[in-house]
N, C-alpha and C. Protein backbone atom coordinates (compact mmCIF):
# COMPACT_ATOMS: atom_id res chain seq x y z
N UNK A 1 125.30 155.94 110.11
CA UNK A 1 125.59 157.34 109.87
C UNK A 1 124.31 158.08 109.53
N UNK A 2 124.46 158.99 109.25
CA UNK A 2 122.92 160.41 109.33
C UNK A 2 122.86 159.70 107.87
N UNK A 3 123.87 159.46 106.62
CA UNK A 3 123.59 159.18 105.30
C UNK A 3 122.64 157.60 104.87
N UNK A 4 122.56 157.15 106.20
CA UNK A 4 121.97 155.66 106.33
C UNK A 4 120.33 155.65 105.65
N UNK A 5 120.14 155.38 105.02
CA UNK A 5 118.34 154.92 104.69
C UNK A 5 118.12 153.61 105.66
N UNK A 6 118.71 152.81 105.81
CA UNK A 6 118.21 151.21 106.38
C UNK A 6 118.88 151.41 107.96
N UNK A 7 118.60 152.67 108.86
CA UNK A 7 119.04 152.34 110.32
C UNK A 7 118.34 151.62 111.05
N UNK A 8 117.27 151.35 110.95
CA UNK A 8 116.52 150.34 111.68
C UNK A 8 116.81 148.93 111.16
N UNK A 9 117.09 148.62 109.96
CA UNK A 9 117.60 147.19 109.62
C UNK A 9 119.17 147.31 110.50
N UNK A 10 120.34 148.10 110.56
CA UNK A 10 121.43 148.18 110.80
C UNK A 10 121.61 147.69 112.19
N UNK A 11 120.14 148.92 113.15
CA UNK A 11 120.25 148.81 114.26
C UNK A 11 119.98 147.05 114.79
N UNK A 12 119.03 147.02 113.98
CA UNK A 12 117.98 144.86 113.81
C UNK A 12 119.72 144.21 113.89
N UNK A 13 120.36 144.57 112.89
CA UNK A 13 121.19 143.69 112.92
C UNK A 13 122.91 143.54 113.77
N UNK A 14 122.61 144.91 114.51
CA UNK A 14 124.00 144.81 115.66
C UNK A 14 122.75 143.78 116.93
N UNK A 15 121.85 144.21 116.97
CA UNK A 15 120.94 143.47 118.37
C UNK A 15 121.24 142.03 117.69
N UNK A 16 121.17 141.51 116.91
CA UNK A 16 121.49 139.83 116.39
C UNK A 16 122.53 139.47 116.58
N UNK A 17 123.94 140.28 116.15
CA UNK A 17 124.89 139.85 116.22
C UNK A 17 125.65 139.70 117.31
N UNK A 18 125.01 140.58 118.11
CA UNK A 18 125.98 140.44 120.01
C UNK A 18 124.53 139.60 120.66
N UNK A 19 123.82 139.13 119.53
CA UNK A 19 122.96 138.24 121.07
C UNK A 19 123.08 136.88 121.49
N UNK A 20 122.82 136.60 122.82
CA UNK A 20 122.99 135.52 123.35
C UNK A 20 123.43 134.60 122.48
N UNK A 21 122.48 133.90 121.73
CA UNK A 21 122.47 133.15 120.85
C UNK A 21 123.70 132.86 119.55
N UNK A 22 123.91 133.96 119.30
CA UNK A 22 124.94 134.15 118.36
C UNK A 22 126.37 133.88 118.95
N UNK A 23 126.44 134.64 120.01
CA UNK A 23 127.56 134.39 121.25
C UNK A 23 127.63 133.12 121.23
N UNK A 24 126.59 132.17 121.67
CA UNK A 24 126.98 130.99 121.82
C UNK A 24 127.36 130.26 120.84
N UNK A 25 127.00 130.47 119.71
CA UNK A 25 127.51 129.55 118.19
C UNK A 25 128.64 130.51 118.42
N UNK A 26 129.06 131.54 118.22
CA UNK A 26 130.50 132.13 117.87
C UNK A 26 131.69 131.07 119.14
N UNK A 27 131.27 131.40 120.54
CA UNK A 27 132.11 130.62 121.03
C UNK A 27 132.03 128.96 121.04
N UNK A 28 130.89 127.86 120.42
CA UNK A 28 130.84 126.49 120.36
C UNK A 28 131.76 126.27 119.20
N UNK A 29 131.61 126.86 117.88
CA UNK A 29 132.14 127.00 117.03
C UNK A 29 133.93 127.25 116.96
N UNK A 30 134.53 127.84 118.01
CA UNK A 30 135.57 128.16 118.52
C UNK A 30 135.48 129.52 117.52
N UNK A 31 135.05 130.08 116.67
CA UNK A 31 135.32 131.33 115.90
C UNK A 31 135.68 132.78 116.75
N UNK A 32 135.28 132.89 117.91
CA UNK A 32 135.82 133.95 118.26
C UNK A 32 134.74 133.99 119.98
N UNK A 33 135.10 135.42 120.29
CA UNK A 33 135.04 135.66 122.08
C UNK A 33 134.01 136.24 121.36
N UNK A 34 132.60 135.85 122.34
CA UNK A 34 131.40 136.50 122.76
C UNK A 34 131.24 137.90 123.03
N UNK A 35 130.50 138.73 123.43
CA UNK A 35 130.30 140.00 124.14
C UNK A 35 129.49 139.94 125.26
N UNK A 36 129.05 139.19 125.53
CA UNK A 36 128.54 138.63 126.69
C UNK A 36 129.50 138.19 127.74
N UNK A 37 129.28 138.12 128.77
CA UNK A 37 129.91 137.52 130.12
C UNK A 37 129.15 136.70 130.30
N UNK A 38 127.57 136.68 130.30
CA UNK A 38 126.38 135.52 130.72
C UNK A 38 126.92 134.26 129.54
N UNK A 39 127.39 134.59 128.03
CA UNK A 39 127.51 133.19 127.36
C UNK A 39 128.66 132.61 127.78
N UNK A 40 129.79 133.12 128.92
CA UNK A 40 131.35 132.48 128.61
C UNK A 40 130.62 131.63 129.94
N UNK A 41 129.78 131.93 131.11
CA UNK A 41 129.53 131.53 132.11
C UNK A 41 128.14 130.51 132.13
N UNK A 42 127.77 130.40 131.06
CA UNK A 42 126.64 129.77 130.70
C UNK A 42 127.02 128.17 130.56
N UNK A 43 126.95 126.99 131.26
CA UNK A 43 127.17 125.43 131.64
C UNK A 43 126.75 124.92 130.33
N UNK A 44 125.51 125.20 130.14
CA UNK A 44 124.91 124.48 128.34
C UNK A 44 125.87 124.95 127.34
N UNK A 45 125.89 126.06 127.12
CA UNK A 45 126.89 126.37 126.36
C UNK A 45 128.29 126.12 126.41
N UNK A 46 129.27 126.10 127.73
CA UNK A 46 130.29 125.58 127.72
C UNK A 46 130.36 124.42 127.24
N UNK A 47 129.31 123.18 127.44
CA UNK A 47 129.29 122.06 127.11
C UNK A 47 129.39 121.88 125.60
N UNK A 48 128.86 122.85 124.30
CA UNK A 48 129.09 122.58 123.03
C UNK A 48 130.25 122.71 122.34
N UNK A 49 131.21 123.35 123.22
CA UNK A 49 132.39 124.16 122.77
C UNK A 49 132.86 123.26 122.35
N UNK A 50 133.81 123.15 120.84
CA UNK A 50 134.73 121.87 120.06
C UNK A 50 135.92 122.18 120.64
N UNK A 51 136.56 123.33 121.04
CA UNK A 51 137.64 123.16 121.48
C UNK A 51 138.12 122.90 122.38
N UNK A 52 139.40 122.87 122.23
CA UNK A 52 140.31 122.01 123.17
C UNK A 52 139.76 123.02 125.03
N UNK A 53 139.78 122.22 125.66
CA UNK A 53 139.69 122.74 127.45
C UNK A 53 140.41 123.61 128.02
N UNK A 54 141.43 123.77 127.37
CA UNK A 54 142.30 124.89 127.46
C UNK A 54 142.16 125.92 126.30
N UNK A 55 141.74 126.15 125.19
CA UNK A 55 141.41 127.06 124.68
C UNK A 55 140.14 127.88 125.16
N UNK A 56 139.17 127.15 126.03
CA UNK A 56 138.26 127.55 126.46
C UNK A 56 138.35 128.16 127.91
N UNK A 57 139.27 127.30 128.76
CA UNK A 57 139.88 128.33 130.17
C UNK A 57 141.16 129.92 129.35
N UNK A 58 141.19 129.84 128.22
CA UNK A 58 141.73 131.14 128.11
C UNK A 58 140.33 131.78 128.01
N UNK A 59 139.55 131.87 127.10
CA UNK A 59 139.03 132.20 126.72
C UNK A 59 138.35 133.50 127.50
N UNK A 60 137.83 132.44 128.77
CA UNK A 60 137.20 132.88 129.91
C UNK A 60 138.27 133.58 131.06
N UNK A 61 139.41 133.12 131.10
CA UNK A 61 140.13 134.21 132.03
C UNK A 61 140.39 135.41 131.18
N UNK A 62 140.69 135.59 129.87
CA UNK A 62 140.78 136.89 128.78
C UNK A 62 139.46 137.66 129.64
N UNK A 63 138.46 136.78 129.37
CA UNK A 63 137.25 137.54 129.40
C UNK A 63 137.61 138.58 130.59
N UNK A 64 138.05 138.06 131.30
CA UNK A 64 137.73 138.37 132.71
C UNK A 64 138.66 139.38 133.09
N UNK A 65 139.51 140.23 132.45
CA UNK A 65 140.98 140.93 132.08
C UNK A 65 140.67 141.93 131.25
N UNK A 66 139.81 141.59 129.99
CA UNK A 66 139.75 142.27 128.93
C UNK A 66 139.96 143.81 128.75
N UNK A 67 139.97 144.44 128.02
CA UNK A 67 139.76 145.87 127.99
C UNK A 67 139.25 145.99 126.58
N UNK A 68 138.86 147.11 126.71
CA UNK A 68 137.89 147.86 125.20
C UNK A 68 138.78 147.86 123.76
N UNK A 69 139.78 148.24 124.29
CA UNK A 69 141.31 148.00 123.30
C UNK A 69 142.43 147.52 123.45
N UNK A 70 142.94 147.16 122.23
CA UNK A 70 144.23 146.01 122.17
C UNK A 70 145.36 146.95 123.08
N UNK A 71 146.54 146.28 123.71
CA UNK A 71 147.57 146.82 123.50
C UNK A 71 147.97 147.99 122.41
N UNK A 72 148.68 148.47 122.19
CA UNK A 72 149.32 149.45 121.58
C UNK A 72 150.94 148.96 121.54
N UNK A 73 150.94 148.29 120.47
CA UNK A 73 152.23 147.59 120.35
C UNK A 73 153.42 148.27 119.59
N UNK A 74 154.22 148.99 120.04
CA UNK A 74 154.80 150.16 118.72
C UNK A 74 156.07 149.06 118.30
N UNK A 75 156.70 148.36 118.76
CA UNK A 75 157.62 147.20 118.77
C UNK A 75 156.87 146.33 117.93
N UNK A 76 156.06 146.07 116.65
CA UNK A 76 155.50 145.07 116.15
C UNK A 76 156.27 143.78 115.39
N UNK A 77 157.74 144.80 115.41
CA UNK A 77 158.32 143.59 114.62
C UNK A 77 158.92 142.54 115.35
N UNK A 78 159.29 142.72 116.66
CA UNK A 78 159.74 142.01 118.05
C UNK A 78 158.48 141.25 117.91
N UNK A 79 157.17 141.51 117.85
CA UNK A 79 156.17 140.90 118.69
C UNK A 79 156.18 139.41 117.22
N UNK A 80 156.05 140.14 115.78
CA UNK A 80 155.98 138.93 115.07
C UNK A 80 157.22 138.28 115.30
N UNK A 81 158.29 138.62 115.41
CA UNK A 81 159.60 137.77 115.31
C UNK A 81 159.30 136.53 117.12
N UNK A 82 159.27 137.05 117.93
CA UNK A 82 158.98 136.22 119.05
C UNK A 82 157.90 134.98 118.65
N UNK A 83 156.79 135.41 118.54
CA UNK A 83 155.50 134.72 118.15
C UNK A 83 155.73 134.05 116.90
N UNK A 84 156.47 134.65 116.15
CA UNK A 84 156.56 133.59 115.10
C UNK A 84 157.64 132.31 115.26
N UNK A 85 158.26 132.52 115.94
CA UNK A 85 159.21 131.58 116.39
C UNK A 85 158.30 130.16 117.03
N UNK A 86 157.84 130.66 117.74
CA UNK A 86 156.65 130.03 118.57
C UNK A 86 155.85 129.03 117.82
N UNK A 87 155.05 129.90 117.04
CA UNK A 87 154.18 128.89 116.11
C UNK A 87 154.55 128.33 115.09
N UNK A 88 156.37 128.35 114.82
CA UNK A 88 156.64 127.53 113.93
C UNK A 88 157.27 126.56 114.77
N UNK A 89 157.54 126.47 115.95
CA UNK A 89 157.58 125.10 116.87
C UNK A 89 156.50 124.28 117.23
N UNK A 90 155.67 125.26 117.24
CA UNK A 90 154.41 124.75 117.15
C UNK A 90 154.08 123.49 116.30
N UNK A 91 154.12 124.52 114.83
CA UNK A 91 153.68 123.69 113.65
C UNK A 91 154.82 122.38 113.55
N UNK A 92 156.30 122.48 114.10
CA UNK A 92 156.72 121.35 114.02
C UNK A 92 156.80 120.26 114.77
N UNK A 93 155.60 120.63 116.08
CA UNK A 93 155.25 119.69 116.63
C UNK A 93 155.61 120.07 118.31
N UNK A 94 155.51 120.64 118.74
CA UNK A 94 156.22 121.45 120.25
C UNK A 94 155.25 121.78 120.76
N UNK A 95 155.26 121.36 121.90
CA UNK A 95 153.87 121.30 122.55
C UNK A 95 153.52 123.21 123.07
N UNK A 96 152.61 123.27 122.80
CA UNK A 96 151.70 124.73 122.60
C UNK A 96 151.55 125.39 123.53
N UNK A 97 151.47 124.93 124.85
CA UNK A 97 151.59 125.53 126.15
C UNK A 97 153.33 125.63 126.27
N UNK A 98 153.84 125.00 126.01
CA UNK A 98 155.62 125.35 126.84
C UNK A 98 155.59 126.58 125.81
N UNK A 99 155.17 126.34 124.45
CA UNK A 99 155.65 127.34 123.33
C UNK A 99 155.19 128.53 123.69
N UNK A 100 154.23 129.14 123.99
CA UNK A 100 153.19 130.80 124.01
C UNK A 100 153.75 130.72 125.46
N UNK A 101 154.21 130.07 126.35
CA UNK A 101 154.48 130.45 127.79
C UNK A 101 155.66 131.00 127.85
N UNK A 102 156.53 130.11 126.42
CA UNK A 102 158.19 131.33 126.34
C UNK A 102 158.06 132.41 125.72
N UNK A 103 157.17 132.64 124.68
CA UNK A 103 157.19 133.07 123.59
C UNK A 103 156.74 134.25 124.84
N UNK A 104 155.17 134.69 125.68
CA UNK A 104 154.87 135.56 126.10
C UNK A 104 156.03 135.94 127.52
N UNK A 105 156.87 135.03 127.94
CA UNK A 105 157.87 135.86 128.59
C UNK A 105 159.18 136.36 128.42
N UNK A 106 159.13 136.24 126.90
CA UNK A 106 160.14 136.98 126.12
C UNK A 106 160.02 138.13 125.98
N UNK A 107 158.61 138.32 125.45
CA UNK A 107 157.80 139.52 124.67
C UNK A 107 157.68 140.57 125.99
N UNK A 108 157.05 140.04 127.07
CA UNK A 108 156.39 140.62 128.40
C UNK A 108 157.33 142.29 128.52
N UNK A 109 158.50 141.74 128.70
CA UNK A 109 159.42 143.14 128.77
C UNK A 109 159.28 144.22 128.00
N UNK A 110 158.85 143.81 126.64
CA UNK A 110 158.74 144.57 125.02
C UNK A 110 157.64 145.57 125.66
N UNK A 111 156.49 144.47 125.35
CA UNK A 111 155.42 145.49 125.66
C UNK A 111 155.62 146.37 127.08
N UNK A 112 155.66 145.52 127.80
CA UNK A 112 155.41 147.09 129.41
C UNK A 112 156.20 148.00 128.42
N UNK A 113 157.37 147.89 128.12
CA UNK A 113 158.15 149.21 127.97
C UNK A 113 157.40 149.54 127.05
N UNK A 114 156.90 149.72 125.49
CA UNK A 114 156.03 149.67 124.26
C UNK A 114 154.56 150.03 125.57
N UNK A 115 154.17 149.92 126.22
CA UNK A 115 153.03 150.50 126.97
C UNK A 115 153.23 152.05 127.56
N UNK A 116 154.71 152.00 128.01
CA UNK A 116 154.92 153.09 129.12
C UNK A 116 155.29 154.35 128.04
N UNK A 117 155.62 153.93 127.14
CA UNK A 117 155.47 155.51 126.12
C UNK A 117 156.55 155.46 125.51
């Protein structure tokens, strides 16, 4: 902001946090999606990733879909009630792909309509 004394430290420290480097510990780490496209496509780096092979092919087709902003979910309590159903089959042992594959074609209808206004 104009009230900033330290914009050159601020500015130092958004260039660190979206760089290469950081990208790649954020996604080896599994902590979160890069801002990069060069780190999701990067072979060395795919190779450190701890997670599971399928958390990492989402990862990279998200990438590839993404938009600047979330959904706009006005239905939020549908979306936890679905999803939560989900990850408590999950947690009792239900395998994780059948689970988010019902769970998101339950929901699918919610949102378009929750999209269209």
């Amino acid at each position: 902001t104009s009230a900033s004394t330290k914009k050159e430290a601020a500015y130092l420290f958004c260039q660190w946090a979206v760089s290469p480097a950081m990208g790649a510990r954020l996604l080896q780490a599994g902590a979160g999606v890069p801002f990069r496209k060069s780190v999701l496509e990067d072979p060395k780096v795919r190779e450190g990733v701890t997670m599971p092979p399928s958390w990492l092919d989402a990862v990279v087709g998200s990438g590839n879909i993404s938009r600047l902003a979330l959904p706009v979910i006005i239905p939020v309590t549908e979306f936890r009630d679905i999803y939560g159903v989900a990850l408590t089959n999950m947690i009792a042992g239900a395998d994780p792909a059948d689970e988010l594959k019902k769970a998101t074609e339950q929901f699918q209808p919610v949102l378009d309509r929750s999209e269209q206004g």
